[in-house]
PDB file of N, CA and C in Angstrom:
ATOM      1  N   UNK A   1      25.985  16.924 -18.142  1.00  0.00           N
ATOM      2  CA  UNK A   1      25.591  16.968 -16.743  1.00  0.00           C
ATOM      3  C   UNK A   1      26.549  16.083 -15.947  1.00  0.00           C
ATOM      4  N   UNK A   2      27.196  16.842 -14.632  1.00  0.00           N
ATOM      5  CA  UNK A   2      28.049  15.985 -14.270  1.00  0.00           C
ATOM      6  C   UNK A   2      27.050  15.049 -13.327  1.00  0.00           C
ATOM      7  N   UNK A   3      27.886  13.969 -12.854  1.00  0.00           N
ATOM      8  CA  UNK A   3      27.013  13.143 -11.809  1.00  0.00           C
ATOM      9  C   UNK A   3      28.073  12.680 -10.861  1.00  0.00           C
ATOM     10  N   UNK A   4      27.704  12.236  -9.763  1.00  0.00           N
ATOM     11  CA  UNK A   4      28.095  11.565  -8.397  1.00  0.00           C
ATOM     12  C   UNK A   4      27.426  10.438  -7.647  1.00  0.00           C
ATOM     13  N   UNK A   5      28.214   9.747  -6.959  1.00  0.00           N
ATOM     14  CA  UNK A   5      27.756   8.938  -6.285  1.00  0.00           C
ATOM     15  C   UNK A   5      27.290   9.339  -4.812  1.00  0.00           C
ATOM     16  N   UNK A   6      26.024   8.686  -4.414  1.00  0.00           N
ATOM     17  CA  UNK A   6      25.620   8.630  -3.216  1.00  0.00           C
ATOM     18  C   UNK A   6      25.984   7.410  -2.836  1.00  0.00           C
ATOM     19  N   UNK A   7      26.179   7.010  -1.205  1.00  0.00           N
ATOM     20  CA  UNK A   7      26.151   5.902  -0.570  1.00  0.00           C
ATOM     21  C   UNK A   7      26.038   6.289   0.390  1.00  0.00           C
ATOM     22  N   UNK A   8      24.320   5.501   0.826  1.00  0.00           N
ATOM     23  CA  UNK A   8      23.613   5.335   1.918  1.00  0.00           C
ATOM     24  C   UNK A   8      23.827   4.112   2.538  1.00  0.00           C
ATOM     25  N   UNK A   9      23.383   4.204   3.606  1.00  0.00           N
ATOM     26  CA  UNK A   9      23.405   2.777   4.284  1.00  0.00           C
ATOM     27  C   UNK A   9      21.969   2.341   4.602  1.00  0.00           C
ATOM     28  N   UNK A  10      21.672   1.389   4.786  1.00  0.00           N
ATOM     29  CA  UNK A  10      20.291   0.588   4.618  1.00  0.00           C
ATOM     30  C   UNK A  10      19.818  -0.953   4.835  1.00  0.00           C
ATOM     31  N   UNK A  11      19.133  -1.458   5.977  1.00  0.00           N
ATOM     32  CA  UNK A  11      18.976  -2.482   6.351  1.00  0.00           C
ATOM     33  C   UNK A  11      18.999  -3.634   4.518  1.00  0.00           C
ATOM     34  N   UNK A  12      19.219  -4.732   4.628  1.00  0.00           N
ATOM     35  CA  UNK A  12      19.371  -5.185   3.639  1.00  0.00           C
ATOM     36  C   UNK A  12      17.751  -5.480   3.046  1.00  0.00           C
ATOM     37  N   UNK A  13      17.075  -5.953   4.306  1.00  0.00           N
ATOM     38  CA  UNK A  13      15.321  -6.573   3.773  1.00  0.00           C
ATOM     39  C   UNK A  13      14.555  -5.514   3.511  1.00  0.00           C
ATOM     40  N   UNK A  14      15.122  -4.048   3.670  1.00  0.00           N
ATOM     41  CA  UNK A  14      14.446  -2.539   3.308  1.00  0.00           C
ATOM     42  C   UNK A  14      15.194  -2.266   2.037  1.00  0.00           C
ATOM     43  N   UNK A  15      16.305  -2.222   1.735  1.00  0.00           N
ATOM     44  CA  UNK A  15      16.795  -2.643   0.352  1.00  0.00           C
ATOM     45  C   UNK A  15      15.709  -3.321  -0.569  1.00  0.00           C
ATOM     46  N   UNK A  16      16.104  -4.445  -0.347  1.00  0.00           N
ATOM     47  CA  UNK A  16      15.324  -6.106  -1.240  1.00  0.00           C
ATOM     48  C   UNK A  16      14.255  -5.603  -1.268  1.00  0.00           C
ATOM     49  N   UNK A  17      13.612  -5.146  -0.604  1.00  0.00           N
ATOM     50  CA  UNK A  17      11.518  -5.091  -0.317  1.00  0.00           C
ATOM     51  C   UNK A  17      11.389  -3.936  -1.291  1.00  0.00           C
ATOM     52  N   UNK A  18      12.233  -2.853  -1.091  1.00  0.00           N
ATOM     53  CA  UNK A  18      12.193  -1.428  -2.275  1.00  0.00           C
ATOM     54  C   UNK A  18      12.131  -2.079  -3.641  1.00  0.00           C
ATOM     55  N   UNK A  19      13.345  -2.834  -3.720  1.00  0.00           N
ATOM     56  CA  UNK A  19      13.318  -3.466  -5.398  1.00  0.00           C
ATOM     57  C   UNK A  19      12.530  -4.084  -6.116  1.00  0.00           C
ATOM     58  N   UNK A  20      12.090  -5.051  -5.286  1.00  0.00           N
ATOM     59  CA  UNK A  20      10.656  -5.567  -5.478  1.00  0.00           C
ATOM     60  C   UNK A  20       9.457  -4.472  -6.258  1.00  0.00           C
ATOM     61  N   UNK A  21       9.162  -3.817  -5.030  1.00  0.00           N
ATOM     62  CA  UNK A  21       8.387  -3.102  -5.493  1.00  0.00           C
ATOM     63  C   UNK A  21       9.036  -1.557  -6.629  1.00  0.00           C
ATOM     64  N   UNK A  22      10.258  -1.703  -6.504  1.00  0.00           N
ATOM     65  CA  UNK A  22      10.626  -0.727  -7.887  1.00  0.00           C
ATOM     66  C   UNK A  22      10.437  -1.407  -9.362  1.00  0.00           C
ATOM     67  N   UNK A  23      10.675  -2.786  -9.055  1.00  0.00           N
ATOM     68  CA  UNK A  23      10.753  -3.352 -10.939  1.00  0.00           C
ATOM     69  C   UNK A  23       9.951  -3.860 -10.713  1.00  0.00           C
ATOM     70  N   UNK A  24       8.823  -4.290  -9.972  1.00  0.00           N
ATOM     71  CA  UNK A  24       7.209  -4.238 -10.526  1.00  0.00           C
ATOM     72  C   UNK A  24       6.736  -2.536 -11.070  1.00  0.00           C
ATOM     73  N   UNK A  25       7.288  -1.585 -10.687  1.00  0.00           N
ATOM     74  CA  UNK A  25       6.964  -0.163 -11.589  1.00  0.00           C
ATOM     75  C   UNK A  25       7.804  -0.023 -12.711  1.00  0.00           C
ATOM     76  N   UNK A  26       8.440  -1.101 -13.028  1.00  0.00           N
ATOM     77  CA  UNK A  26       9.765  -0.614 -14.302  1.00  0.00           C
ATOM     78  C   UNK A  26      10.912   0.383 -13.984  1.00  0.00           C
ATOM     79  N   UNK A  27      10.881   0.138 -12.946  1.00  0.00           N
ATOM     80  CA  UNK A  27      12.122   1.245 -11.778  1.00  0.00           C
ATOM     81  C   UNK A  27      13.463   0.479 -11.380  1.00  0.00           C
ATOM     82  N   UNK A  28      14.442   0.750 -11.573  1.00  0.00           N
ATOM     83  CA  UNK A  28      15.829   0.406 -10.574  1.00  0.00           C
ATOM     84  C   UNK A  28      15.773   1.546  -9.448  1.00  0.00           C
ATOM     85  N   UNK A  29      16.600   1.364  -8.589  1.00  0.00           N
ATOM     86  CA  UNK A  29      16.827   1.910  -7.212  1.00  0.00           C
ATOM     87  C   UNK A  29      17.878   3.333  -7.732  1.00  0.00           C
ATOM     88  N   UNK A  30      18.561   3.378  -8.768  1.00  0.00           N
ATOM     89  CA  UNK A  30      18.685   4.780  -8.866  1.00  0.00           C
ATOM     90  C   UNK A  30      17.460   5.522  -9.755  1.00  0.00           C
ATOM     91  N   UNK A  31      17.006   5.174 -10.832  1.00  0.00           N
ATOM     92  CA  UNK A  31      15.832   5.709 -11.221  1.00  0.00           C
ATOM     93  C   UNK A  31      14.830   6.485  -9.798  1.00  0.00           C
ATOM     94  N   UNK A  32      14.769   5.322  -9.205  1.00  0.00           N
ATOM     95  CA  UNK A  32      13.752   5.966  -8.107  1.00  0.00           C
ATOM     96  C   UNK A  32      14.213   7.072  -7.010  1.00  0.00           C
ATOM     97  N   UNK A  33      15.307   6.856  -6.800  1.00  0.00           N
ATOM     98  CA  UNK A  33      16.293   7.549  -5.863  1.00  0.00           C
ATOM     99  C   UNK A  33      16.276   8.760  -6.801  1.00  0.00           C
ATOM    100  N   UNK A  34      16.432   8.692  -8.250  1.00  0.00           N
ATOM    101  CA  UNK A  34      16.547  10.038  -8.867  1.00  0.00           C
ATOM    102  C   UNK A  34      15.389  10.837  -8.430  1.00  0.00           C
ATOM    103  N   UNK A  35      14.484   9.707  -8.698  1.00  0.00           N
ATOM    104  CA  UNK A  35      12.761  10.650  -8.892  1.00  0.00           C
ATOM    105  C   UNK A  35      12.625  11.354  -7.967  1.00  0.00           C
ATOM    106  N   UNK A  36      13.019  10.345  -6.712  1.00  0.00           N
ATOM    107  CA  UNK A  36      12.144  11.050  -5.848  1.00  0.00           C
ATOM    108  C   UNK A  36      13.063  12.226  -5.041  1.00  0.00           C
ATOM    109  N   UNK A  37      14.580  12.596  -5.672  1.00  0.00           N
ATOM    110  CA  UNK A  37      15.184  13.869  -5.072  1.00  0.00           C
ATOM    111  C   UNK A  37      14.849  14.789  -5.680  1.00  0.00           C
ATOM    112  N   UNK A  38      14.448  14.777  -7.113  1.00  0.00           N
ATOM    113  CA  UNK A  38      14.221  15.625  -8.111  1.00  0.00           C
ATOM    114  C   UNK A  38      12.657  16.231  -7.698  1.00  0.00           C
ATOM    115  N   UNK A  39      12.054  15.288  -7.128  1.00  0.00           N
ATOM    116  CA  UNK A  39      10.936  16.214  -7.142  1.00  0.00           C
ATOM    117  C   UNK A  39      10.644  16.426  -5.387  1.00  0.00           C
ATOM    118  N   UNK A  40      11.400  15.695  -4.646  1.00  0.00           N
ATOM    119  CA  UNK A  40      11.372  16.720  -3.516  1.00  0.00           C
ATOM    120  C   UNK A  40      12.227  17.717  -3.376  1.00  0.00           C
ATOM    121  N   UNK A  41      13.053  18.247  -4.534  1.00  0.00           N
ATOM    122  CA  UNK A  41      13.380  19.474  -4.786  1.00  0.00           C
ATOM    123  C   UNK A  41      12.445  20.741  -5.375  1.00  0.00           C
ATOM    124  N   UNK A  42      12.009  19.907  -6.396  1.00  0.00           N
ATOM    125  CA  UNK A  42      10.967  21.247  -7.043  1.00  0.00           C
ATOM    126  C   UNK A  42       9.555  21.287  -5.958  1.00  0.00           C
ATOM    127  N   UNK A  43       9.207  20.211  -5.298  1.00  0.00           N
ATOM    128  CA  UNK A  43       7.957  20.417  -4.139  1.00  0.00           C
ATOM    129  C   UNK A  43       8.542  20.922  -2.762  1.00  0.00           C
ATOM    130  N   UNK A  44       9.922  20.748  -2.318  1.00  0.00           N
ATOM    131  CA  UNK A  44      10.095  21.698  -1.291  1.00  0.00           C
ATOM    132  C   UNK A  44       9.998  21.063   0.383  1.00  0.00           C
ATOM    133  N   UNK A  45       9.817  19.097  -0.341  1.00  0.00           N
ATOM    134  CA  UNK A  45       9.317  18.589   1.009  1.00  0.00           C
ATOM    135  C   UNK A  45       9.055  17.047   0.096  1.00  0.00           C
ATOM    136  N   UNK A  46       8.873  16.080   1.276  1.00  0.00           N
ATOM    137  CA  UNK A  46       8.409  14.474   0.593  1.00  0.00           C
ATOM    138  C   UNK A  46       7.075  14.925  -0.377  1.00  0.00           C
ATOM    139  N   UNK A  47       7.570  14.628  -1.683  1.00  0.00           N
ATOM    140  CA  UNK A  47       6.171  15.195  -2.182  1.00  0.00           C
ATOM    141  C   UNK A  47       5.254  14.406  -2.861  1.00  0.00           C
ATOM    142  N   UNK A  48       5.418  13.041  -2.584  1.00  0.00           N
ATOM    143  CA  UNK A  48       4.640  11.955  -3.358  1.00  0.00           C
ATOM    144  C   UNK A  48       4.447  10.740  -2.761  1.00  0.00           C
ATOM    145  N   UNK A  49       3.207   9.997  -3.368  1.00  0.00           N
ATOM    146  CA  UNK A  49       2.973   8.669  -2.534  1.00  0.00           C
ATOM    147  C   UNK A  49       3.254   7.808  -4.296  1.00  0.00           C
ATOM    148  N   UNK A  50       3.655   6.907  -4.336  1.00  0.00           N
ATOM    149  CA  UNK A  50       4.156   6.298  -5.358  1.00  0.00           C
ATOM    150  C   UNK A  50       3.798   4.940  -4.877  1.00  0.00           C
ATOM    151  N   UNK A  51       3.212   3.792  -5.407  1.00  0.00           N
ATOM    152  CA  UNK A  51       3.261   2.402  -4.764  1.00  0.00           C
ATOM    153  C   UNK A  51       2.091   1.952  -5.521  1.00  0.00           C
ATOM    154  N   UNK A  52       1.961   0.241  -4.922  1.00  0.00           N
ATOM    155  CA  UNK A  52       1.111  -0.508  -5.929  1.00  0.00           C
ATOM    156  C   UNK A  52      -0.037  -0.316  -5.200  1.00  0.00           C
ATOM    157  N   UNK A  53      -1.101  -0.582  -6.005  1.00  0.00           N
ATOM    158  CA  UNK A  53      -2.578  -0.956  -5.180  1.00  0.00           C
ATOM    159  C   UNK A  53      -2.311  -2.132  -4.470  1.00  0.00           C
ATOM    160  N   UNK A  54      -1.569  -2.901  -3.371  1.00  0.00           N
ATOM    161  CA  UNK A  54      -1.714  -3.781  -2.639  1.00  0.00           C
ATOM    162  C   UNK A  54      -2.324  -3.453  -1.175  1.00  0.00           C
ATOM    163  N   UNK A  55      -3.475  -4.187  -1.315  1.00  0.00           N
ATOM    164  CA  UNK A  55      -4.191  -4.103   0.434  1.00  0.00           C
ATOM    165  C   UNK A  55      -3.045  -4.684   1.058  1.00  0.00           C
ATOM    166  N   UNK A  56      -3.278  -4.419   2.537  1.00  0.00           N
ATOM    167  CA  UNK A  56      -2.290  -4.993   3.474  1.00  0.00           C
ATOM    168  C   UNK A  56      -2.668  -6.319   3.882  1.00  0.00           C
ATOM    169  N   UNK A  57      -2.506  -7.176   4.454  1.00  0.00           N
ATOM    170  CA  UNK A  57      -2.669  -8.941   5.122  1.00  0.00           C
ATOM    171  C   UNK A  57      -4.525  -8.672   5.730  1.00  0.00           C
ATOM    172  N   UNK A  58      -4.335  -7.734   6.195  1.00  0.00           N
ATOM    173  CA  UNK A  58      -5.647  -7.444   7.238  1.00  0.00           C
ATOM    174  C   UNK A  58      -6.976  -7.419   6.539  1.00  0.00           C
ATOM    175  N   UNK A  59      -6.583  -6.360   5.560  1.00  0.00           N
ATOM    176  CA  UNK A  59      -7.652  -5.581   4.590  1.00  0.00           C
ATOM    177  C   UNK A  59      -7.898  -6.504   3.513  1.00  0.00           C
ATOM    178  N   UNK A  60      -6.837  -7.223   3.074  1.00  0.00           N
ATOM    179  CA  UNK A  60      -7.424  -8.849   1.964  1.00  0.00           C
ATOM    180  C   UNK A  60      -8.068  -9.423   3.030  1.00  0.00           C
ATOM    181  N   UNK A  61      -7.738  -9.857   4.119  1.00  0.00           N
ATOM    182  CA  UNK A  61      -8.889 -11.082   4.649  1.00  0.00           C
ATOM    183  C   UNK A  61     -10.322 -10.336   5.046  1.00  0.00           C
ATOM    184  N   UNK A  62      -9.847  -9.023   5.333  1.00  0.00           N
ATOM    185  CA  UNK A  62     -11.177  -8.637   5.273  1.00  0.00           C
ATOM    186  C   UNK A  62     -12.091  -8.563   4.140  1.00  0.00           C
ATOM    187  N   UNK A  63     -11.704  -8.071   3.362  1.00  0.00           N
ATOM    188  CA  UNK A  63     -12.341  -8.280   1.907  1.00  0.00           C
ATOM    189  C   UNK A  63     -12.539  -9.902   1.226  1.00  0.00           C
ATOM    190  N   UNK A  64     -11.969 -10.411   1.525  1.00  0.00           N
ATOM    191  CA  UNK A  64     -12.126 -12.115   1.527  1.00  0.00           C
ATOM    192  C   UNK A  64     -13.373 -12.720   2.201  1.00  0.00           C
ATOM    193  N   UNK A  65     -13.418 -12.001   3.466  1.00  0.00           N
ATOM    194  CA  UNK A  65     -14.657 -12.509   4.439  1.00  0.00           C
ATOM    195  C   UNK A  65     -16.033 -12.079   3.771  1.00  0.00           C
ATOM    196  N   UNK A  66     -15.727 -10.397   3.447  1.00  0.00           N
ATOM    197  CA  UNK A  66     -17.192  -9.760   2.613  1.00  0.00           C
ATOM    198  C   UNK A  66     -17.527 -10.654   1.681  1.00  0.00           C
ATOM    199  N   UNK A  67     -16.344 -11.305   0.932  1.00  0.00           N
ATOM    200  CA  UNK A  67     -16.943 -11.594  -0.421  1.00  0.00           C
ATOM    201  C   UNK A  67     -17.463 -13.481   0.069  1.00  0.00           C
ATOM    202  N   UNK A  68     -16.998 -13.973   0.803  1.00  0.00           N
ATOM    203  CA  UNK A  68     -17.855 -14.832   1.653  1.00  0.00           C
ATOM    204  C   UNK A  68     -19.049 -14.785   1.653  1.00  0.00           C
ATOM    205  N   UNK A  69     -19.161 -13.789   2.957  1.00  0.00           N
ATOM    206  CA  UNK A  69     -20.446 -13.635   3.515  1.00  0.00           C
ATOM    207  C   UNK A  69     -21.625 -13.502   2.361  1.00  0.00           C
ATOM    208  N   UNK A  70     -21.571 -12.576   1.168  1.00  0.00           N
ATOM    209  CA  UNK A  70     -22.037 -12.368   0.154  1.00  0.00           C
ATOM    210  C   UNK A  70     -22.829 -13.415  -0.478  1.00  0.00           C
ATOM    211  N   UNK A  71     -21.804 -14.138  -0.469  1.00  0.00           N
ATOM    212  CA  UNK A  71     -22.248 -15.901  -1.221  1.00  0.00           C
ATOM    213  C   UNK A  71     -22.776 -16.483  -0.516  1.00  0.00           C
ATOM    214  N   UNK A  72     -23.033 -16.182   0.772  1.00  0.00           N
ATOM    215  CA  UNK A  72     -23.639 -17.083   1.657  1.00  0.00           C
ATOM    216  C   UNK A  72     -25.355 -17.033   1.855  1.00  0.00           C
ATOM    217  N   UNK A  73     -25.800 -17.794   1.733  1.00  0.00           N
ATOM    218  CA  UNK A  73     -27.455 -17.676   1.523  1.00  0.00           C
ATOM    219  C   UNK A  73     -27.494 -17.850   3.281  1.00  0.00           C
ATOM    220  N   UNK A  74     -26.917 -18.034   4.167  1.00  0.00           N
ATOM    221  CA  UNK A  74     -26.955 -18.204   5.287  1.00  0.00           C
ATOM    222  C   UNK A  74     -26.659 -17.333   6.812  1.00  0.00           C
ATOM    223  N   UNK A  75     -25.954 -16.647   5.592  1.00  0.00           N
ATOM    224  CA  UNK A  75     -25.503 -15.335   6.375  1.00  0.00           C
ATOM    225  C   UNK A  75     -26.422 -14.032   6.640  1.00  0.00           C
ATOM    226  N   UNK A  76     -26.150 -13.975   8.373  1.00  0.00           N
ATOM    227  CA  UNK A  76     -27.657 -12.554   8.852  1.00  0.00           C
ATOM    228  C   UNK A  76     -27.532 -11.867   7.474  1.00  0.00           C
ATOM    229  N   UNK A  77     -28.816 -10.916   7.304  1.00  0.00           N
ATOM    230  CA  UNK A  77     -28.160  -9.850   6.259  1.00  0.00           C
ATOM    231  C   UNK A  77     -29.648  -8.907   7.662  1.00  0.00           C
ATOM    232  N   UNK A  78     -29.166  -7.321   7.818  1.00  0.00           N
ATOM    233  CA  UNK A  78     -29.837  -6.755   8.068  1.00  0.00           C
ATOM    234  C   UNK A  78     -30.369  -5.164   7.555  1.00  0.00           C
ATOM    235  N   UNK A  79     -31.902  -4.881   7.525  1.00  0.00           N
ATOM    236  CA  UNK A  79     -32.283  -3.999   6.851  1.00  0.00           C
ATOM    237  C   UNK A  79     -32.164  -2.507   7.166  1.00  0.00           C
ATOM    238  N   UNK A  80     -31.757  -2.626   8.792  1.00  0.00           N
ATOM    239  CA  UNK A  80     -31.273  -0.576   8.985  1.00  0.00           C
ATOM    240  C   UNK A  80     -30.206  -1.361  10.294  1.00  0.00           C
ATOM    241  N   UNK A  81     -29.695  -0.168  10.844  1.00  0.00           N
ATOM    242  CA  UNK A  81     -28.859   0.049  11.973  1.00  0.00           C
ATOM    243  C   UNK A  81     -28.776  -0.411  12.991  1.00  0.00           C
ATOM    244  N   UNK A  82     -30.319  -0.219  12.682  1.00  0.00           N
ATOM    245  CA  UNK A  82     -31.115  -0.920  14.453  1.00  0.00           C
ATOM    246  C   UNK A  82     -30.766  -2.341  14.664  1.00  0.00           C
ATOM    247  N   UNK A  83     -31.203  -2.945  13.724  1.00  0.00           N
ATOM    248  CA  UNK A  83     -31.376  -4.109  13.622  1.00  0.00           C
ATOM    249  C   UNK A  83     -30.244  -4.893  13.638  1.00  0.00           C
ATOM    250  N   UNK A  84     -28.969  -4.077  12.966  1.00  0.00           N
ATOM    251  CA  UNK A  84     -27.515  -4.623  13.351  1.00  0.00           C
ATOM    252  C   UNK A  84     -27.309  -4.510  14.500  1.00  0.00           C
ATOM    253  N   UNK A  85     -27.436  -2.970  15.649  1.00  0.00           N
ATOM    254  CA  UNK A  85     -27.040  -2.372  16.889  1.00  0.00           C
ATOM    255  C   UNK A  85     -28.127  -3.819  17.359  1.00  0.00           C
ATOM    256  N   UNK A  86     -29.174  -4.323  17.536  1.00  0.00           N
ATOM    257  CA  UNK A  86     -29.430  -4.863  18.283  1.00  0.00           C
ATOM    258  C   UNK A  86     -29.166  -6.808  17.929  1.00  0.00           C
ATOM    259  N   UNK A  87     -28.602  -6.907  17.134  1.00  0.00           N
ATOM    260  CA  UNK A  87     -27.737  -8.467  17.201  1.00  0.00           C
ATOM    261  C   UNK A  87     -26.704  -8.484  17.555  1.00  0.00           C
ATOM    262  N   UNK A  88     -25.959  -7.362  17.929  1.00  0.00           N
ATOM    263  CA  UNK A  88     -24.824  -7.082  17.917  1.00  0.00           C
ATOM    264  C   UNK A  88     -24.841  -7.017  19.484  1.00  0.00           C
ATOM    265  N   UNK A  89     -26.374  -6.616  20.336  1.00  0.00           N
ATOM    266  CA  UNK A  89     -26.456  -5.954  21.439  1.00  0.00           C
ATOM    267  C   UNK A  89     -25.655  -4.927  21.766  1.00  0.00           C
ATOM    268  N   UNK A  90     -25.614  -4.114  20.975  1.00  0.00           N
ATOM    269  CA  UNK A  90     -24.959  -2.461  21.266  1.00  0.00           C
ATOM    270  C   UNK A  90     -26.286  -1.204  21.334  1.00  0.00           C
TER     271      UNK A  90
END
């Protein structure tokens, strides 16, 4: 099989940030670059979501707060909708 070089151009911290997350999958940047031409060839279009289970900054503190509140013997807890809609005054 013959082969060739590509050269793209690419902010450097969009570089670095890819690699990261390629050799946490056991990936180099041509491995992945292979994968993912090879199979947006046989799918015909971007054909995959590939990535780690990492929540974003937002969604950890949110989940941080639940697991708070949880532990908290102090914290409202309420029994239907209503009862939230009206502490909430909505």
């Amino acid at each position: 099989m013959a082969t060739t070089n590509l050269n793209i151009r690419i902010e450097k911290s969009i570089k670095d940030q890819a690699e990261v997350i390629f050799n946490e999958l056991g990936l180099n940047m041509t491995t992945a670059v292979n994968m993912f031409l090879r199979t947006a060839i046989r799918e015909h279009g971007i054909p995959f979501e590939l990535r780690l289970d990492v929540p974003n900054e937002t969604t950890a503190a949110a989940v941080e707060e639940g697991r708070k509140l949880l532990d908290d013997p102090s914290a409202p807890g309420y029994s239907s909708i209503e009862a939230l809609k009206a502490a909430l005054e909505v």
